[in-house]
PDB file of N, CA and C in Angstrom:
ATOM      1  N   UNK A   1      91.009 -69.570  17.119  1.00  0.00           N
ATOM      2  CA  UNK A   1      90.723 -68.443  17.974  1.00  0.00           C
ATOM      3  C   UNK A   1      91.211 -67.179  17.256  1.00  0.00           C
ATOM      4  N   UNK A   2      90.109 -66.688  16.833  1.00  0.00           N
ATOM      5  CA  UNK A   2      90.300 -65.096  16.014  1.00  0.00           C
ATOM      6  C   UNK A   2      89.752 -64.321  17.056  1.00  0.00           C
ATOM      7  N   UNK A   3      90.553 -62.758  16.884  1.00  0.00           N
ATOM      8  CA  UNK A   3      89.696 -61.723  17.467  1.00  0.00           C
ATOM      9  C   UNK A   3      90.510 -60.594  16.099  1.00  0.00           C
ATOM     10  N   UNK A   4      88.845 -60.604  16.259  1.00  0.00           N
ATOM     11  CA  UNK A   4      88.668 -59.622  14.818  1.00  0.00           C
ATOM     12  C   UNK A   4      88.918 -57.858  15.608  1.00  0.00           C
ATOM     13  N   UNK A   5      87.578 -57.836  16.626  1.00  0.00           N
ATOM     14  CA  UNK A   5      87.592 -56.557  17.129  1.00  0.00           C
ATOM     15  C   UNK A   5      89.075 -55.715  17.662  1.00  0.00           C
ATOM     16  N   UNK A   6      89.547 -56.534  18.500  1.00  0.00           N
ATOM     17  CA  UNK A   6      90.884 -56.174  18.954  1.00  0.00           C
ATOM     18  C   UNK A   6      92.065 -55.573  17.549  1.00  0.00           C
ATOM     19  N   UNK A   7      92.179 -56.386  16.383  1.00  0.00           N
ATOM     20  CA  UNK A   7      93.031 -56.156  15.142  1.00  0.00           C
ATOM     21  C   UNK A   7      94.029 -56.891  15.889  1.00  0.00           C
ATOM     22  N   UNK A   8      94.302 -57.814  16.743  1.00  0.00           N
ATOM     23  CA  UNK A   8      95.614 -58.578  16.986  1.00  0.00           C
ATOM     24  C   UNK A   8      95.787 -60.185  16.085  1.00  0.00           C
ATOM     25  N   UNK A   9      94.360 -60.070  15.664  1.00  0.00           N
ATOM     26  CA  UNK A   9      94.756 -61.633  15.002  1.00  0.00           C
ATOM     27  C   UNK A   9      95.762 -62.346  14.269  1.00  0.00           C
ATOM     28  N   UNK A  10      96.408 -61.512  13.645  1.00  0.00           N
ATOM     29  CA  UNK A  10      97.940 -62.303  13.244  1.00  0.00           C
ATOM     30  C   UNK A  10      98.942 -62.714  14.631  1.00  0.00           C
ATOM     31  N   UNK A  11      98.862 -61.785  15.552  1.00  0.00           N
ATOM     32  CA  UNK A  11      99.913 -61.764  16.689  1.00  0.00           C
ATOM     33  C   UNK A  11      98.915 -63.285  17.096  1.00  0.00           C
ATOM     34  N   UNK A  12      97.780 -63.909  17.387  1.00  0.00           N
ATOM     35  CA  UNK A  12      97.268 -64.501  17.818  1.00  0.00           C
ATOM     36  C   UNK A  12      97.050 -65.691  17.321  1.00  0.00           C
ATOM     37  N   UNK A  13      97.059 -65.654  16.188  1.00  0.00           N
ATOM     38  CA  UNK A  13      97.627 -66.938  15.141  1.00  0.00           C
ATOM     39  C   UNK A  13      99.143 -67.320  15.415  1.00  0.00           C
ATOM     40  N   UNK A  14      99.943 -66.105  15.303  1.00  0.00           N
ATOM     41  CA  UNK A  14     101.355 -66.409  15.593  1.00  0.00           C
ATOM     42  C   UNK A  14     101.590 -67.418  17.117  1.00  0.00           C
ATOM     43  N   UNK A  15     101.394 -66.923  17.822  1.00  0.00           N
ATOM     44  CA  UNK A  15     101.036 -67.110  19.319  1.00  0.00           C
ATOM     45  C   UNK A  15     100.884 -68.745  19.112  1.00  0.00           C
ATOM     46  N   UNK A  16      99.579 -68.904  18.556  1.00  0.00           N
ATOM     47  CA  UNK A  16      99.365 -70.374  18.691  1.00  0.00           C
ATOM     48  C   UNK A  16     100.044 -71.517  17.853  1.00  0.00           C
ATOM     49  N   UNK A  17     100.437 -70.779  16.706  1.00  0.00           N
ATOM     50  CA  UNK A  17     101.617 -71.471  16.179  1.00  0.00           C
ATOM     51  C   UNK A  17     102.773 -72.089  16.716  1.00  0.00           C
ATOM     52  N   UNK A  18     103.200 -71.144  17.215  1.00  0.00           N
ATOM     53  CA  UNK A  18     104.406 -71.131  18.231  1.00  0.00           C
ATOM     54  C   UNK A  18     104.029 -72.394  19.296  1.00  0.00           C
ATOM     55  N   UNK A  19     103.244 -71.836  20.367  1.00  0.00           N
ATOM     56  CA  UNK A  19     102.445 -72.978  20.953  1.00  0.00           C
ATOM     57  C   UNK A  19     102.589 -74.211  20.676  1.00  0.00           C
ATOM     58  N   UNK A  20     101.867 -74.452  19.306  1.00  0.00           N
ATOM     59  CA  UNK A  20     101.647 -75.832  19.040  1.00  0.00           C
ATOM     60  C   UNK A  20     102.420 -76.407  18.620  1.00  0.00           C
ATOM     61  N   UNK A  21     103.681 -75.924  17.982  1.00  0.00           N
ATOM     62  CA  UNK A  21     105.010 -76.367  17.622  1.00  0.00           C
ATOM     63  C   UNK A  21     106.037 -76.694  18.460  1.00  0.00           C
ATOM     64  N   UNK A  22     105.832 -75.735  20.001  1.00  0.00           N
ATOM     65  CA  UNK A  22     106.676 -75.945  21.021  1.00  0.00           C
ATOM     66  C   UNK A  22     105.518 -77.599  21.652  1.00  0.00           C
ATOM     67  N   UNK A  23     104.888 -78.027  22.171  1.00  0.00           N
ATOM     68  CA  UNK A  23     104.005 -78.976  22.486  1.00  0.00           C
ATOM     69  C   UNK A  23     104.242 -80.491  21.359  1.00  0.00           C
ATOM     70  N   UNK A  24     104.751 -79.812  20.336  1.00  0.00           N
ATOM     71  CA  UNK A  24     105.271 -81.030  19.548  1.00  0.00           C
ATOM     72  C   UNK A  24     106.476 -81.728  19.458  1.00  0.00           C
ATOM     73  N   UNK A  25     107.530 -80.839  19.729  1.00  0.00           N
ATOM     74  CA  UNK A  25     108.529 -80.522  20.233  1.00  0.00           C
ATOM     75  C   UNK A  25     108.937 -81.435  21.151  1.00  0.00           C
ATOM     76  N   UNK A  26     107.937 -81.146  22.203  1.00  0.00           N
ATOM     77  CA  UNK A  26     109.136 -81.504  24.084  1.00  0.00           C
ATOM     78  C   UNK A  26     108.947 -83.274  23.457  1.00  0.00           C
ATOM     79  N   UNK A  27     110.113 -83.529  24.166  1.00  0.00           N
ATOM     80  CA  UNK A  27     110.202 -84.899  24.362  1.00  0.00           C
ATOM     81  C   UNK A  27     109.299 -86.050  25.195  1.00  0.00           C
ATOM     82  N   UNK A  28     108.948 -86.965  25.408  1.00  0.00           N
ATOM     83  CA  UNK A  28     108.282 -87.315  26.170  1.00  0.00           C
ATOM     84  C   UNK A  28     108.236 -87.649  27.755  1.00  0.00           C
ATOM     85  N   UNK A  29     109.689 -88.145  27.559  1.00  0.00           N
ATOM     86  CA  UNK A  29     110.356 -88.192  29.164  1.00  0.00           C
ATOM     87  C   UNK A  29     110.605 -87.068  29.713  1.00  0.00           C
ATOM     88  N   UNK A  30     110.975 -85.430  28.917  1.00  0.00           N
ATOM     89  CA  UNK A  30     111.016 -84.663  29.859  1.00  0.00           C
ATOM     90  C   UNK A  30     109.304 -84.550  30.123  1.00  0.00           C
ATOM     91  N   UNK A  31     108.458 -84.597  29.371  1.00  0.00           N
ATOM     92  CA  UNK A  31     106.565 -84.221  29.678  1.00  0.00           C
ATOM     93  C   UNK A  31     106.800 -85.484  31.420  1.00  0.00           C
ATOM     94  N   UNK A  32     107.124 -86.637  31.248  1.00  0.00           N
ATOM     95  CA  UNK A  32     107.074 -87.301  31.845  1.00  0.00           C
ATOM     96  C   UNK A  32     107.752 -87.131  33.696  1.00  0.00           C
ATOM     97  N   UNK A  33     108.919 -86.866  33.466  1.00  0.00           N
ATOM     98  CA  UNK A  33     109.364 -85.855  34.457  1.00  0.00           C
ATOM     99  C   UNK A  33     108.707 -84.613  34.979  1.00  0.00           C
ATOM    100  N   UNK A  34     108.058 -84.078  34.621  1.00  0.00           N
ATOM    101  CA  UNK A  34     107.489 -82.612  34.699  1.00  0.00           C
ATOM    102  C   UNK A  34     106.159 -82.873  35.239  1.00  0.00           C
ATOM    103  N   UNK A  35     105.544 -83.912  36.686  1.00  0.00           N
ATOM    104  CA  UNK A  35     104.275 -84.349  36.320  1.00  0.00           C
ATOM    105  C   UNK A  35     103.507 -83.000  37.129  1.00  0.00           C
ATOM    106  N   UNK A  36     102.211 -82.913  36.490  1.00  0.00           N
ATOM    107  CA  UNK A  36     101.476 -81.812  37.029  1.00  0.00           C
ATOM    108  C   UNK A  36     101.412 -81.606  38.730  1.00  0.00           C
ATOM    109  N   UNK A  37     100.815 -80.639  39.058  1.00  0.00           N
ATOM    110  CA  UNK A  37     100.468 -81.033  40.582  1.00  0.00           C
ATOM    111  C   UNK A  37     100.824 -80.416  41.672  1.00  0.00           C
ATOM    112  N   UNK A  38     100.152 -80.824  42.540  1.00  0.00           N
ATOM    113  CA  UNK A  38     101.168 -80.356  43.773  1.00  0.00           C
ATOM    114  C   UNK A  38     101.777 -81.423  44.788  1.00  0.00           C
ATOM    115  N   UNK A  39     102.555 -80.502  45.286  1.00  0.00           N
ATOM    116  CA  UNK A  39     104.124 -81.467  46.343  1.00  0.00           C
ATOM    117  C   UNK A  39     102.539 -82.822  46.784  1.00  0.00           C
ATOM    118  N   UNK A  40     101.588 -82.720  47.544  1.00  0.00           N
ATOM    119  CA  UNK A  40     100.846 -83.301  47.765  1.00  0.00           C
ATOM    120  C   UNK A  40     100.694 -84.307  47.288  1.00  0.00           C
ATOM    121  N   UNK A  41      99.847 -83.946  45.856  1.00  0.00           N
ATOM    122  CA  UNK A  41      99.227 -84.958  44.999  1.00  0.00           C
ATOM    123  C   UNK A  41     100.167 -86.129  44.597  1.00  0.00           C
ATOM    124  N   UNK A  42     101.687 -85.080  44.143  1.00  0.00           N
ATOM    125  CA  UNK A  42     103.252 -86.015  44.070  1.00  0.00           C
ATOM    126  C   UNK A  42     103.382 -86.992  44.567  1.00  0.00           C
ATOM    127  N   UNK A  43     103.475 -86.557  46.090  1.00  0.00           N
ATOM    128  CA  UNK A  43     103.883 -87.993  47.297  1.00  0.00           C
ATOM    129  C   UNK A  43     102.592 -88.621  47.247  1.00  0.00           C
ATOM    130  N   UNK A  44     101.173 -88.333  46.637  1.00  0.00           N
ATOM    131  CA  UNK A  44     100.061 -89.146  46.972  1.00  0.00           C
ATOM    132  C   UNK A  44     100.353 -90.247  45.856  1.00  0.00           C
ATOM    133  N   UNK A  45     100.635 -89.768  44.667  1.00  0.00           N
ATOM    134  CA  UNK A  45     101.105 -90.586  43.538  1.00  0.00           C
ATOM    135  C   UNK A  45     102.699 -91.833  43.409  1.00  0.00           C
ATOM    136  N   UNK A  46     103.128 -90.950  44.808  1.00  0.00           N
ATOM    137  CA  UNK A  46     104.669 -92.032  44.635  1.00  0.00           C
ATOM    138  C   UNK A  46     104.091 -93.211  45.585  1.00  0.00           C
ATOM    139  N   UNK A  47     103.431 -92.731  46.919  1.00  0.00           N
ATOM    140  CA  UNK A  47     103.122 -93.259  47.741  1.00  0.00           C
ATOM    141  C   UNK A  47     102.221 -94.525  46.988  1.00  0.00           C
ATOM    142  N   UNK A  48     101.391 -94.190  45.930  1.00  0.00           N
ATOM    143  CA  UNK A  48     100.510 -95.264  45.553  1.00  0.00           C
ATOM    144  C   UNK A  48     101.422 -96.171  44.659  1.00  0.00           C
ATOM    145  N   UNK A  49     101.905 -95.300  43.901  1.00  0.00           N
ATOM    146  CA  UNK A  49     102.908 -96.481  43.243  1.00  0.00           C
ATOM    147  C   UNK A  49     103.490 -97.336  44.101  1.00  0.00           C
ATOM    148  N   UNK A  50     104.497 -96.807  45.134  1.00  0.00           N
ATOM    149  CA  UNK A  50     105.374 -97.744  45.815  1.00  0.00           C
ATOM    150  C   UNK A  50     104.330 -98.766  46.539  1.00  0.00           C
ATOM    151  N   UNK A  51     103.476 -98.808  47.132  1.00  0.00           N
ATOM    152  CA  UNK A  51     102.380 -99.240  47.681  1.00  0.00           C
ATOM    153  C   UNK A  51     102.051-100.525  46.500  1.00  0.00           C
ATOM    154  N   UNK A  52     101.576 -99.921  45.434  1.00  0.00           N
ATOM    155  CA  UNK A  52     101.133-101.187  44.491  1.00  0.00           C
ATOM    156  C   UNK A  52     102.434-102.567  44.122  1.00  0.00           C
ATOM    157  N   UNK A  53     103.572-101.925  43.877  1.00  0.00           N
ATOM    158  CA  UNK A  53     105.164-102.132  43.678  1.00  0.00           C
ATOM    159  C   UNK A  53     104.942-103.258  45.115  1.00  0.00           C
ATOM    160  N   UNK A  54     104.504-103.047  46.085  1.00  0.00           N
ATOM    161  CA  UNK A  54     104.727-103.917  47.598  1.00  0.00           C
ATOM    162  C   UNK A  54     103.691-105.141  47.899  1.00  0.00           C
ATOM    163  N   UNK A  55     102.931-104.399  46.842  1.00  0.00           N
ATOM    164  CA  UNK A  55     101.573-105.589  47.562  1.00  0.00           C
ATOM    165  C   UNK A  55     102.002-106.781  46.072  1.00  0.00           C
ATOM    166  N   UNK A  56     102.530-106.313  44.695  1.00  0.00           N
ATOM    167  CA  UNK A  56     102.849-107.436  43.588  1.00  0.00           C
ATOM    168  C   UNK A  56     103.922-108.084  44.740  1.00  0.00           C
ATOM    169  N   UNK A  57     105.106-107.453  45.427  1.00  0.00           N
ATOM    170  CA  UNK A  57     105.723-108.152  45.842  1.00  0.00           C
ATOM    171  C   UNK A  57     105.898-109.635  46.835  1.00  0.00           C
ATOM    172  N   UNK A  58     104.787-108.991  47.496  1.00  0.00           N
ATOM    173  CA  UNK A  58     104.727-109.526  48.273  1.00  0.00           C
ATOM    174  C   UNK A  58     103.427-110.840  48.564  1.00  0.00           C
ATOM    175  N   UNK A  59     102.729-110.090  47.058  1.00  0.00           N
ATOM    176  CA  UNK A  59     101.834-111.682  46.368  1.00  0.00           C
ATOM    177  C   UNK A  59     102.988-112.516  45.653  1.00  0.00           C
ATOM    178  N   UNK A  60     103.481-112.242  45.762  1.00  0.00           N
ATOM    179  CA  UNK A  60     104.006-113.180  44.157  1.00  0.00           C
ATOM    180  C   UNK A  60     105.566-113.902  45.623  1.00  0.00           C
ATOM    181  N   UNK A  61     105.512-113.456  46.558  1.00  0.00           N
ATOM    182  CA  UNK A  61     106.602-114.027  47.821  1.00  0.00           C
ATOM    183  C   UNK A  61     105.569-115.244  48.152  1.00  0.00           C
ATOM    184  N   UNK A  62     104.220-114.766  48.566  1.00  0.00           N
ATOM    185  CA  UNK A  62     103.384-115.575  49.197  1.00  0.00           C
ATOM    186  C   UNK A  62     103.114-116.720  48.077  1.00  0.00           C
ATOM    187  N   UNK A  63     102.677-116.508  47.192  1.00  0.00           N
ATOM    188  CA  UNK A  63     102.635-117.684  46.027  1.00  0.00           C
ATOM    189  C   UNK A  63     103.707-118.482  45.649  1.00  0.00           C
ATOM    190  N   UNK A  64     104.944-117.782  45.516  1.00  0.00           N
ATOM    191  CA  UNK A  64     105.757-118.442  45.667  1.00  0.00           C
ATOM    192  C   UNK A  64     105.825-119.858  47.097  1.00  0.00           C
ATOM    193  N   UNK A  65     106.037-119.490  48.045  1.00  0.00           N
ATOM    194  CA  UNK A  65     106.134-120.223  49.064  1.00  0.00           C
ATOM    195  C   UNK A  65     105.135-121.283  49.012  1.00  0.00           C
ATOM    196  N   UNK A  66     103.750-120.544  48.470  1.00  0.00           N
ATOM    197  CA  UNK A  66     102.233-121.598  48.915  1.00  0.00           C
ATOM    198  C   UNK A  66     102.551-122.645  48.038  1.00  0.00           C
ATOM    199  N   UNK A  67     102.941-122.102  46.616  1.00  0.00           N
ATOM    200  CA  UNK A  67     103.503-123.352  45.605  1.00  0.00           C
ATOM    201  C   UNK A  67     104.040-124.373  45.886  1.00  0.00           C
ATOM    202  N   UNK A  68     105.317-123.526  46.541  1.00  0.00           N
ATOM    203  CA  UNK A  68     106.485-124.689  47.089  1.00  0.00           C
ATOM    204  C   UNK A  68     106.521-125.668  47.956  1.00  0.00           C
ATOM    205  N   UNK A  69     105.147-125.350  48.718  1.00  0.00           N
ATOM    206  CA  UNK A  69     104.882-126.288  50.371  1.00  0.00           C
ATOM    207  C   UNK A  69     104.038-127.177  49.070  1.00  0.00           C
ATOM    208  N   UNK A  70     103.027-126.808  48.047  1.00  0.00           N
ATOM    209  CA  UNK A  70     102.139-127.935  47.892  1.00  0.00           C
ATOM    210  C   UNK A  70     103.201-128.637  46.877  1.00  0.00           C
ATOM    211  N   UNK A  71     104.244-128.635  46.203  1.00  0.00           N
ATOM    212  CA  UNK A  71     105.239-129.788  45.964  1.00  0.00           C
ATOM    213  C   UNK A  71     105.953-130.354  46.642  1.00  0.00           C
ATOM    214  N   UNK A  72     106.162-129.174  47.781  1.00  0.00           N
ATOM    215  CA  UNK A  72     107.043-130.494  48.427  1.00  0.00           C
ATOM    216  C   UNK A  72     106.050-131.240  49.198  1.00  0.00           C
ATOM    217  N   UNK A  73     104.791-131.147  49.221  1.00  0.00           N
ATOM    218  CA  UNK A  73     104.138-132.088  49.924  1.00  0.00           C
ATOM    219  C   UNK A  73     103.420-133.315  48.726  1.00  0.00           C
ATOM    220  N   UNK A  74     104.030-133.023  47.316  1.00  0.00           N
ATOM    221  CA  UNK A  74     103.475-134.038  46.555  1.00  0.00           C
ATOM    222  C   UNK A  74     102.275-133.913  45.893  1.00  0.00           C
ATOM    223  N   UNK A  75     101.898-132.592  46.233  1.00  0.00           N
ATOM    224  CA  UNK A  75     100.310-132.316  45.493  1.00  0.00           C
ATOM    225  C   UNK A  75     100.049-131.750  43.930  1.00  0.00           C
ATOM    226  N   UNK A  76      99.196-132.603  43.667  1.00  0.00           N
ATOM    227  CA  UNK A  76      98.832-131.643  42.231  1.00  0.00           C
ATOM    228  C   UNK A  76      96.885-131.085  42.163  1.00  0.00           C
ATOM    229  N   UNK A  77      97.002-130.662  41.201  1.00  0.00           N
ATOM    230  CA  UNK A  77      95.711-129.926  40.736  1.00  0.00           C
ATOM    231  C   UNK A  77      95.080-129.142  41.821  1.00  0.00           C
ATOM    232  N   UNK A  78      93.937-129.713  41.889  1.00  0.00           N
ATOM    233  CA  UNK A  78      93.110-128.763  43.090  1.00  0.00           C
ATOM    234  C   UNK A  78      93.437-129.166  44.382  1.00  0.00           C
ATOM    235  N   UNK A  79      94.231-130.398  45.024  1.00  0.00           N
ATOM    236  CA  UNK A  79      94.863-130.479  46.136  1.00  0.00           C
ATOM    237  C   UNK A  79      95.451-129.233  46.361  1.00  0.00           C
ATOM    238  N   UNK A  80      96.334-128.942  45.048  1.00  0.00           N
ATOM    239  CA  UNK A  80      97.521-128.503  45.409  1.00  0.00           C
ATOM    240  C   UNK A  80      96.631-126.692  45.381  1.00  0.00           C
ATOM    241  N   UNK A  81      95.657-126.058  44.798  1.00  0.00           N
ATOM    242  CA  UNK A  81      95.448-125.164  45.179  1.00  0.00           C
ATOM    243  C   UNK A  81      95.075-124.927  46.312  1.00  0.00           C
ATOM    244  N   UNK A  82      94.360-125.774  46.965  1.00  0.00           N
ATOM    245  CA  UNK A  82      93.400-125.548  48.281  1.00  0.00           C
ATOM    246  C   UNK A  82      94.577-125.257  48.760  1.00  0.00           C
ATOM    247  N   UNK A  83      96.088-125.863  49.037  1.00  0.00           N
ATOM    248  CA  UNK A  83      96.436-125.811  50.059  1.00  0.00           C
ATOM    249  C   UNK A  83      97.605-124.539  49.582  1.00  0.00           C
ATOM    250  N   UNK A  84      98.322-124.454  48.440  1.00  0.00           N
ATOM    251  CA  UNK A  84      98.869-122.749  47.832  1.00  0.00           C
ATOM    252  C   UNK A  84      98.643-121.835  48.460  1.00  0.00           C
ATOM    253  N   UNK A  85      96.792-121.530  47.736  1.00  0.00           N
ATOM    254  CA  UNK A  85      95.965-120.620  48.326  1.00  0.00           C
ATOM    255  C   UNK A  85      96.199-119.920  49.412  1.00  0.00           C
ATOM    256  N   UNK A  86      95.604-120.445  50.690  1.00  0.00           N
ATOM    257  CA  UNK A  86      95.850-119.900  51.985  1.00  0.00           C
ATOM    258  C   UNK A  86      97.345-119.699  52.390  1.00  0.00           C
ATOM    259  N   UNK A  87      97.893-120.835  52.088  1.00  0.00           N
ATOM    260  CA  UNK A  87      99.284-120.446  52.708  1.00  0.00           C
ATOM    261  C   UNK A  87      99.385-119.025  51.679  1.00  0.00           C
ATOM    262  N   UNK A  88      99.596-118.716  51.058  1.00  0.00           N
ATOM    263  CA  UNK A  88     100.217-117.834  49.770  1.00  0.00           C
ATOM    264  C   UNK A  88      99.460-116.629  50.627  1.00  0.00           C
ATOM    265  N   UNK A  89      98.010-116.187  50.483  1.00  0.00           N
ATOM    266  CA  UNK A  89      97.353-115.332  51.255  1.00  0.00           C
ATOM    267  C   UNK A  89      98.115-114.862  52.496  1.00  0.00           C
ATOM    268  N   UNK A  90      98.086-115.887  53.596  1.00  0.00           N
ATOM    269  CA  UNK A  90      98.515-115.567  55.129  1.00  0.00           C
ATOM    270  C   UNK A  90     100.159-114.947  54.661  1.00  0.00           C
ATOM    271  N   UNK A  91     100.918-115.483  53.872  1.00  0.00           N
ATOM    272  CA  UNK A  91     102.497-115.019  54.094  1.00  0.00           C
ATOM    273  C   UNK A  91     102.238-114.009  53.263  1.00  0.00           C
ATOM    274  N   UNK A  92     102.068-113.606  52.399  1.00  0.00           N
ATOM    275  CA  UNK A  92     101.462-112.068  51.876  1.00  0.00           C
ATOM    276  C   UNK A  92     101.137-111.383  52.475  1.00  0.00           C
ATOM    277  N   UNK A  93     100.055-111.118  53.475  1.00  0.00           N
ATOM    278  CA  UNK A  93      99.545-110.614  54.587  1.00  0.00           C
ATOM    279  C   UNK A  93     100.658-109.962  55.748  1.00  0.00           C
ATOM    280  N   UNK A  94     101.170-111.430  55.761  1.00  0.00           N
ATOM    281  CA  UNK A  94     102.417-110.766  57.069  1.00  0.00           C
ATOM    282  C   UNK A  94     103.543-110.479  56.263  1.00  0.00           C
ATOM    283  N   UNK A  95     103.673-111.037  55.110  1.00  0.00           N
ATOM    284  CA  UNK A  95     105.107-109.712  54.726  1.00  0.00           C
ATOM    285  C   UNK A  95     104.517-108.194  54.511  1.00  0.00           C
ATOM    286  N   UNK A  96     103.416-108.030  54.178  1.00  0.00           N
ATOM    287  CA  UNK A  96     103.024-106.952  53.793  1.00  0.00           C
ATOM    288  C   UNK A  96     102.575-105.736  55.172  1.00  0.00           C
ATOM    289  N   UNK A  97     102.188-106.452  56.544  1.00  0.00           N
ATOM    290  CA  UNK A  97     101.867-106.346  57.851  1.00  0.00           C
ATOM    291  C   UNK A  97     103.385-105.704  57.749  1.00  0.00           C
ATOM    292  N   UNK A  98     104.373-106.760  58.120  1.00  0.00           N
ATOM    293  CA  UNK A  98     105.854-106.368  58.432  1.00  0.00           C
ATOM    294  C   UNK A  98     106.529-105.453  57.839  1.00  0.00           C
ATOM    295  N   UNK A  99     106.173-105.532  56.588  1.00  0.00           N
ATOM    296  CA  UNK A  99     106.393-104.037  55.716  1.00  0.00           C
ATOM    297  C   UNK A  99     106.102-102.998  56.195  1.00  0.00           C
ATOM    298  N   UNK A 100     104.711-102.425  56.221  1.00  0.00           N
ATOM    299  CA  UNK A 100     104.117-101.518  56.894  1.00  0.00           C
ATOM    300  C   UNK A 100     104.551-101.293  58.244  1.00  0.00           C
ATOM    301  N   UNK A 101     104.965-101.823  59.206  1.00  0.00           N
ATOM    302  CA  UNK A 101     105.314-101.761  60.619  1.00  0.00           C
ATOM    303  C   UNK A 101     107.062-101.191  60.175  1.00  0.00           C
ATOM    304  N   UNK A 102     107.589-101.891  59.262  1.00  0.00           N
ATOM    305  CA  UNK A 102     108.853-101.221  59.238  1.00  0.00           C
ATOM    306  C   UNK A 102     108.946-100.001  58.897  1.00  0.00           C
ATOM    307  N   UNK A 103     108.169 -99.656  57.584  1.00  0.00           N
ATOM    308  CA  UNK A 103     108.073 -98.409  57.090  1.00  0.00           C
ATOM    309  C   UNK A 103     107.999 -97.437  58.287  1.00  0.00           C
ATOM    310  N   UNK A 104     106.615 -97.782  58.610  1.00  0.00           N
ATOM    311  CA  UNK A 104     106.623 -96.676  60.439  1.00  0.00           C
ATOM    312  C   UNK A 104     107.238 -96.704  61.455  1.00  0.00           C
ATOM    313  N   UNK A 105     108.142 -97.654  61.124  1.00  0.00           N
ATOM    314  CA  UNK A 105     109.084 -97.893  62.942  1.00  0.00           C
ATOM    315  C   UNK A 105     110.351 -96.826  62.046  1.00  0.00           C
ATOM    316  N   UNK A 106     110.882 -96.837  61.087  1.00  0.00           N
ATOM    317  CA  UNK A 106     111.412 -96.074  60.029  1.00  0.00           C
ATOM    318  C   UNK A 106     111.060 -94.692  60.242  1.00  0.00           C
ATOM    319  N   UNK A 107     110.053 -94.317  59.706  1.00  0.00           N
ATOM    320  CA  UNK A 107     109.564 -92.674  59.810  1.00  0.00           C
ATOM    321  C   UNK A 107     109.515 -91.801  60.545  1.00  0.00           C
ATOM    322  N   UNK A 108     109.218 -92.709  62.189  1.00  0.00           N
ATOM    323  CA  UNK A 108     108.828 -92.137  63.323  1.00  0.00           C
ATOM    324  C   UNK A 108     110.094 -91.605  64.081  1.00  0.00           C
ATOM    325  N   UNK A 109     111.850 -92.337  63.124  1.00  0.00           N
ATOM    326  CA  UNK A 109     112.623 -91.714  64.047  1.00  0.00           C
ATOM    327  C   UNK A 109     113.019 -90.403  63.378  1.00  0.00           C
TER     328      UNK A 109
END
C-alpha cells in the first residue's frame, strides 16, 4: 500500500512495518485470551463449549453404564451392543435432562 499523491509513503511503509512486526510478536495465548466479539457472541461461545463439554460427558456416563449392565449380564458381540446401546442412550438423555433442569433451577434464583 503506496500513496504516491499524498508524499506520505515512507510514514506508510513505516506504519506497516511496525504493524507487521507487532502481529508477529504477540504471543499466542495472549491472541488467545483476547477473543474477538461481543459480551454476546462470548457467552454464545462459552455457552457452546460448556454445552459440548456436557453432552461428551454425559455420553461417555451412559456408555459407560450400558457396557457394564451388558457384562455383568454375560454378553458379548452384538448381544452385547443391542443391549449397551439403548441403555447408554436413555441414561445420557436423563443425565443430560437433569443437567439442564439443574442449570435452570440454579439461574432462576
Amino acid at each position: 500500500m503506496r500513496v504516491v499523491e499524498t508524499g506520505r509513503t515512507h510514514e506508510i511503509v513505516a506504519h506497516l512495518r511496525i504493524r507487521e512486526r507487532a502481529r508477529r510478536s504477540r504471543p499466542l495465548l495472549g491472541a488467545a485470551r483476547r477473543c474477538p466479539g461481543s459480551p454476546i457472541e462470548k457467552a454464545f461461545m462459552r455457552s457452546l463449549l460448556l454445552s459440548l463439554l456436557a453432552i461428551g460427558i454425559c455420553g461417555g456416563a451412559g456408555a459407560a453404564l450400558g457396557w457394564t449392565l451388558a457384562n455383568l449380564l454375560g454378553l458379548a458381540g452384538m448381544a452385547a451392543t443391542f443391549v449397551a446401546l439403548p441403555v447408554a442412550m436413555v441414561v445420557a438423555a436423563a443425565l443430560w435432562a437433569s443437567a439442564i433442569a439443574a442449570r435452570n433451577r440454579l439461574h432462576r434464583r
